[in-house]
Protein backbone atom coordinates (compact mmCIF):
# COMPACT_ATOMS: atom_id res chain seq x y z
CA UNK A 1 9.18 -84.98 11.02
CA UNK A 2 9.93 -87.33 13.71
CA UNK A 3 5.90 -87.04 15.23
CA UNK A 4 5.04 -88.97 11.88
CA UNK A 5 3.28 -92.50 12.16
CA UNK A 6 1.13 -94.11 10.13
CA UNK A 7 -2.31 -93.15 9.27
CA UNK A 8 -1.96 -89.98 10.50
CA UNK A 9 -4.06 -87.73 8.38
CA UNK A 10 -2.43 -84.84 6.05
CA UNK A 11 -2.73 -81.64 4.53
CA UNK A 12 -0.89 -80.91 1.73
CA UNK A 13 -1.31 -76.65 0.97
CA UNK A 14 0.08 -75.76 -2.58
CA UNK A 15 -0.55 -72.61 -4.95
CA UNK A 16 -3.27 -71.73 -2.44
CA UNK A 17 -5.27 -74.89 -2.94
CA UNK A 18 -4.87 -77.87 -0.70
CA UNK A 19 -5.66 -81.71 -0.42
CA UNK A 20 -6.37 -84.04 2.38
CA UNK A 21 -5.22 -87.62 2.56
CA UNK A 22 -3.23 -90.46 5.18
CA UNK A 23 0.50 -91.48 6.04
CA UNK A 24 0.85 -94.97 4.45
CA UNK A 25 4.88 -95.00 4.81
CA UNK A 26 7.43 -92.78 5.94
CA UNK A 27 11.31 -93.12 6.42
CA UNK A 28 14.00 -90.37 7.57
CA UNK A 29 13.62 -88.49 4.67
CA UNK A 30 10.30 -89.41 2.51
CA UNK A 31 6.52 -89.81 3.68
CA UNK A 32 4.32 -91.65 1.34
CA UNK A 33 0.40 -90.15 1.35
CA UNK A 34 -2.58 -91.76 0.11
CA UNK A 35 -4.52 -89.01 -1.34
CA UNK A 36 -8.15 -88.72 0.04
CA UNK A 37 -10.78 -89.55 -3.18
CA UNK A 38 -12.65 -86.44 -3.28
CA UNK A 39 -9.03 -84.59 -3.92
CA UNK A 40 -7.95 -87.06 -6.41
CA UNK A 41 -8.19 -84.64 -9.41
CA UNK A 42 -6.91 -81.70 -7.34
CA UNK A 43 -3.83 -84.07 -6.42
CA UNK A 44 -3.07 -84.80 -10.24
CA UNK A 45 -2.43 -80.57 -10.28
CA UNK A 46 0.79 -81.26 -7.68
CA UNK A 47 3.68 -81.87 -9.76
CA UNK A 48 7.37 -83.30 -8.80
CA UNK A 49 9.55 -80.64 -7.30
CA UNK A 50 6.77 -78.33 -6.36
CA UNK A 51 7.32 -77.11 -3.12
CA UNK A 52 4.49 -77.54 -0.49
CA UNK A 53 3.41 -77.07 2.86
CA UNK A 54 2.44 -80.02 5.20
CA UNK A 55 0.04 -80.04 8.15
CA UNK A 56 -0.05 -83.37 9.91
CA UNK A 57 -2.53 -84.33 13.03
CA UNK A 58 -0.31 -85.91 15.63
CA UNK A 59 -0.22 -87.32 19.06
CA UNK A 60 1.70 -84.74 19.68
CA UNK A 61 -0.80 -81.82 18.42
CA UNK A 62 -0.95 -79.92 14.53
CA UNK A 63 2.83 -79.76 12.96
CA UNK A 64 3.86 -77.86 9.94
CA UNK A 65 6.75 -79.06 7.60
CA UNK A 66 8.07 -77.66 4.34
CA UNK A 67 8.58 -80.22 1.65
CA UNK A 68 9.20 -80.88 -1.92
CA UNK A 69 7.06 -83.04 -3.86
CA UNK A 70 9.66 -86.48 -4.52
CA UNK A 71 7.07 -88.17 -6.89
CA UNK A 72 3.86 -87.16 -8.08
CA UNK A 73 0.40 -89.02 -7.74
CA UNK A 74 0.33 -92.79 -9.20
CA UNK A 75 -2.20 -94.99 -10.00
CA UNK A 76 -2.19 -96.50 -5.94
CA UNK A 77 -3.62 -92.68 -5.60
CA UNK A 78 -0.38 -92.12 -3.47
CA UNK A 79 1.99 -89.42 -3.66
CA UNK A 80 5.67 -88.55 -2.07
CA UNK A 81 6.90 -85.89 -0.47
CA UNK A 82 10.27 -85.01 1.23
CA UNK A 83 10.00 -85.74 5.37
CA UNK A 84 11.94 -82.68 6.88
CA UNK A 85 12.20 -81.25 10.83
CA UNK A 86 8.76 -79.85 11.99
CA UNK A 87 7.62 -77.00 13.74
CA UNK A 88 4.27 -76.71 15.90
CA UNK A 89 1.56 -74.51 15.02
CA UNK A 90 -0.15 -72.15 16.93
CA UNK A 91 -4.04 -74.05 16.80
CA UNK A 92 -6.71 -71.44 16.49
CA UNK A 93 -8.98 -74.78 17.26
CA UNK A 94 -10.14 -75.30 20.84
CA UNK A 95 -10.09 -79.04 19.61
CA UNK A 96 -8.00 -81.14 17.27
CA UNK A 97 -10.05 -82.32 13.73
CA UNK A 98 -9.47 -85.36 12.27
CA UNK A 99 -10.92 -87.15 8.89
CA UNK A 100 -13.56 -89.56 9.45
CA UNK A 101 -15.61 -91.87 7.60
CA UNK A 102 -18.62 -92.37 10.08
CA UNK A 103 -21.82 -92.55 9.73
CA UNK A 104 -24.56 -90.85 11.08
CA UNK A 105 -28.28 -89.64 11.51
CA UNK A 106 -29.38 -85.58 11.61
CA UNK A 107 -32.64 -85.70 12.78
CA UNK A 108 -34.86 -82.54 12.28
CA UNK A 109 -38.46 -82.16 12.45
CA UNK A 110 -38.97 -85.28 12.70
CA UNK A 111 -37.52 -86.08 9.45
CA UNK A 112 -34.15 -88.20 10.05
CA UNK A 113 -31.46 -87.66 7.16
CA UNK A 114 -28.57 -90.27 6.88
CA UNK A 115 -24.91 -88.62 6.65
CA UNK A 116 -21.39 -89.51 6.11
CA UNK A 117 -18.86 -87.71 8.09
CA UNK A 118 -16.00 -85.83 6.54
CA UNK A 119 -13.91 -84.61 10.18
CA UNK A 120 -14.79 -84.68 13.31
CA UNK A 121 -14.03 -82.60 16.60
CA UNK A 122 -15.40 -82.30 20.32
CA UNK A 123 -16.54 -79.07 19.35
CA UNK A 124 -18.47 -80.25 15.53
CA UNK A 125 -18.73 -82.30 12.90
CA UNK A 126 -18.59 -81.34 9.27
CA UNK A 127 -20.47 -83.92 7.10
CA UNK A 128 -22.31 -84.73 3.57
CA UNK A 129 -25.78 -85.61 3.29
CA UNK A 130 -27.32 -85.53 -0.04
CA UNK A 131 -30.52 -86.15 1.38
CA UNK A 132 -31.21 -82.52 2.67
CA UNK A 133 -30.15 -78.75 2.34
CA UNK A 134 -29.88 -77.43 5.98
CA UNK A 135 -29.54 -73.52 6.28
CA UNK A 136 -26.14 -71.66 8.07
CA UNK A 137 -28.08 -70.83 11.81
CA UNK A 138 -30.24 -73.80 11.93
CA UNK A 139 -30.88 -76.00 14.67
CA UNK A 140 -30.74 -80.17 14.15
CA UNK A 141 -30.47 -83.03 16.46
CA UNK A 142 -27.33 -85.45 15.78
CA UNK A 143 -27.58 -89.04 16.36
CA UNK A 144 -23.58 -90.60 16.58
CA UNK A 145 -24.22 -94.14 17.38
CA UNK A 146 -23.00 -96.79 19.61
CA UNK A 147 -20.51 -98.68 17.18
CA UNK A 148 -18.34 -95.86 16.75
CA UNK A 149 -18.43 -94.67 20.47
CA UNK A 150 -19.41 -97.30 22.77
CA UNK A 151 -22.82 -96.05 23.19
CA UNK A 152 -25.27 -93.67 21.02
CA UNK A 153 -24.53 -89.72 21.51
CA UNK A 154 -27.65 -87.38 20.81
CA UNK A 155 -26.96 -84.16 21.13
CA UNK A 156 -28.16 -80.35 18.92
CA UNK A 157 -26.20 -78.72 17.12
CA UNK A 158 -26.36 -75.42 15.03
CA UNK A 159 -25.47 -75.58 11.22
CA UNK A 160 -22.38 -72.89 11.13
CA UNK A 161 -21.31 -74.23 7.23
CA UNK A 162 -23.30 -74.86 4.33
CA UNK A 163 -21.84 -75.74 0.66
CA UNK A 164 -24.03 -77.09 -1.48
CA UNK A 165 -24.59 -80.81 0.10
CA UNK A 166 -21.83 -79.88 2.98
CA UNK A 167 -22.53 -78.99 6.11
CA UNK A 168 -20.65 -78.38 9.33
CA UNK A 169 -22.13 -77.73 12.77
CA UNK A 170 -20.98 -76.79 16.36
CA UNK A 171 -22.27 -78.89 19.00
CA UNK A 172 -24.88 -77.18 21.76
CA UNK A 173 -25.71 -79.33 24.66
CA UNK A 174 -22.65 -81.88 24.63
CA UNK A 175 -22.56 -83.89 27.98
CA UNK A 176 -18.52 -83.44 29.55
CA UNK A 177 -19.34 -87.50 29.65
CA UNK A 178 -20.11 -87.67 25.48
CA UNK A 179 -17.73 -85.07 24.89
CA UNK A 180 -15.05 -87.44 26.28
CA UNK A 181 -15.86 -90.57 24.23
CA UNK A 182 -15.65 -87.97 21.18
CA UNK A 183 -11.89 -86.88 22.22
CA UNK A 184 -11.31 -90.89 22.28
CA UNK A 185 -12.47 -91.81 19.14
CA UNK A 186 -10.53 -88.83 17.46
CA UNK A 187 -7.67 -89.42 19.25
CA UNK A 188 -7.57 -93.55 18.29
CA UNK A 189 -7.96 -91.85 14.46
CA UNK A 190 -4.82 -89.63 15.39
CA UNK A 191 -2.81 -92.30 16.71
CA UNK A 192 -4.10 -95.63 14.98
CA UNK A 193 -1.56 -98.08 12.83
């Protein structure tokens, strides 16, 4: 995949299940990916010569490989898998996702609950928060805050996920102007070294 640089975050899909992790290294024809932590045990499943799918977030937009598995999971929580040609694919996303590690407030009813991001988009965030169980169709307020984006963002959002103590919701009342410094930050994620 010649879009491939480091840090660019990966899907790996495999016997229906998939994993999440980042480019560490890559040549003409391996990548090296460290595996995400919450997929560790799902990565120790992928086995050498098992043949995957690849999504990768580029600069250049969502690309799709096939690829073998070269080595499996080792103790730097890194795997290999074969780098071969890409080919795009067709985004049923308004906005490109990325994996972040943020932090956050959700604010509702007065009651503010601190979370930790899992992606992010200009169109949602999905998150953690063992602090609270928020309902699919419920209203919060979001609190982003300056470090990450040069200033705070407060904006509502409706809860559209709900797992057990994950979440996702889709933004309401996102100012063009905040919307923007979202699109940057998940961009720099896309593209950073």
């Amino acid at each position: 995949m010649d879009e491939l640089r480091k840090k660019h975050i990966v899907q790996i899909i495999f016997k229906d299940k998939s994993i999440n992790g980042f480019v560490v290294d890559y040549t003409a024809d391996r990548v090296m990916v460290l595996v995400a932590k919450e997929f560790l045990t799902l990565a120790s499943e992928i086995k050498e010569l098992d043949e995957v799918e690849v999504l990768v977030y580029t600069h250049l937009g969502l690309k799709k490989m096939k690829s073998s598995v070269i080595s499996e999971i080792n103790n730097d929580n890194c795997i290999v898998i074969e780098n071969t040609p890409s080919y795009p694919v067709e985004q049923k996303r308004e906005f490109a996702r990325v994996l972040s590690a943020i932090k956050f407030n959700v604010i509702k009813k007065d009651n503010v609950f601190n979370c930790n991001c899992v992606n992010i988009s200009a169109g949602g965030v999905a998150f953690f928060c063992d602090e609270a169980n928020f309902k699919i169709g419920e209203t919060i307020k979001i609190k982003f805050f300056e470090r990450d984006f040069g200033r705070d963002i407060i904006c509502t959002a409706d809860i559209v996920k709900s797992n057990g103590n994950n979440f996702a919701a889709k933004y309401q009342n996102l100012s063009g102007y905040d919307e923007d410094r979202i699109v940057k930050h998940v961009f720099k994620l896309m593209v950073k070294e």
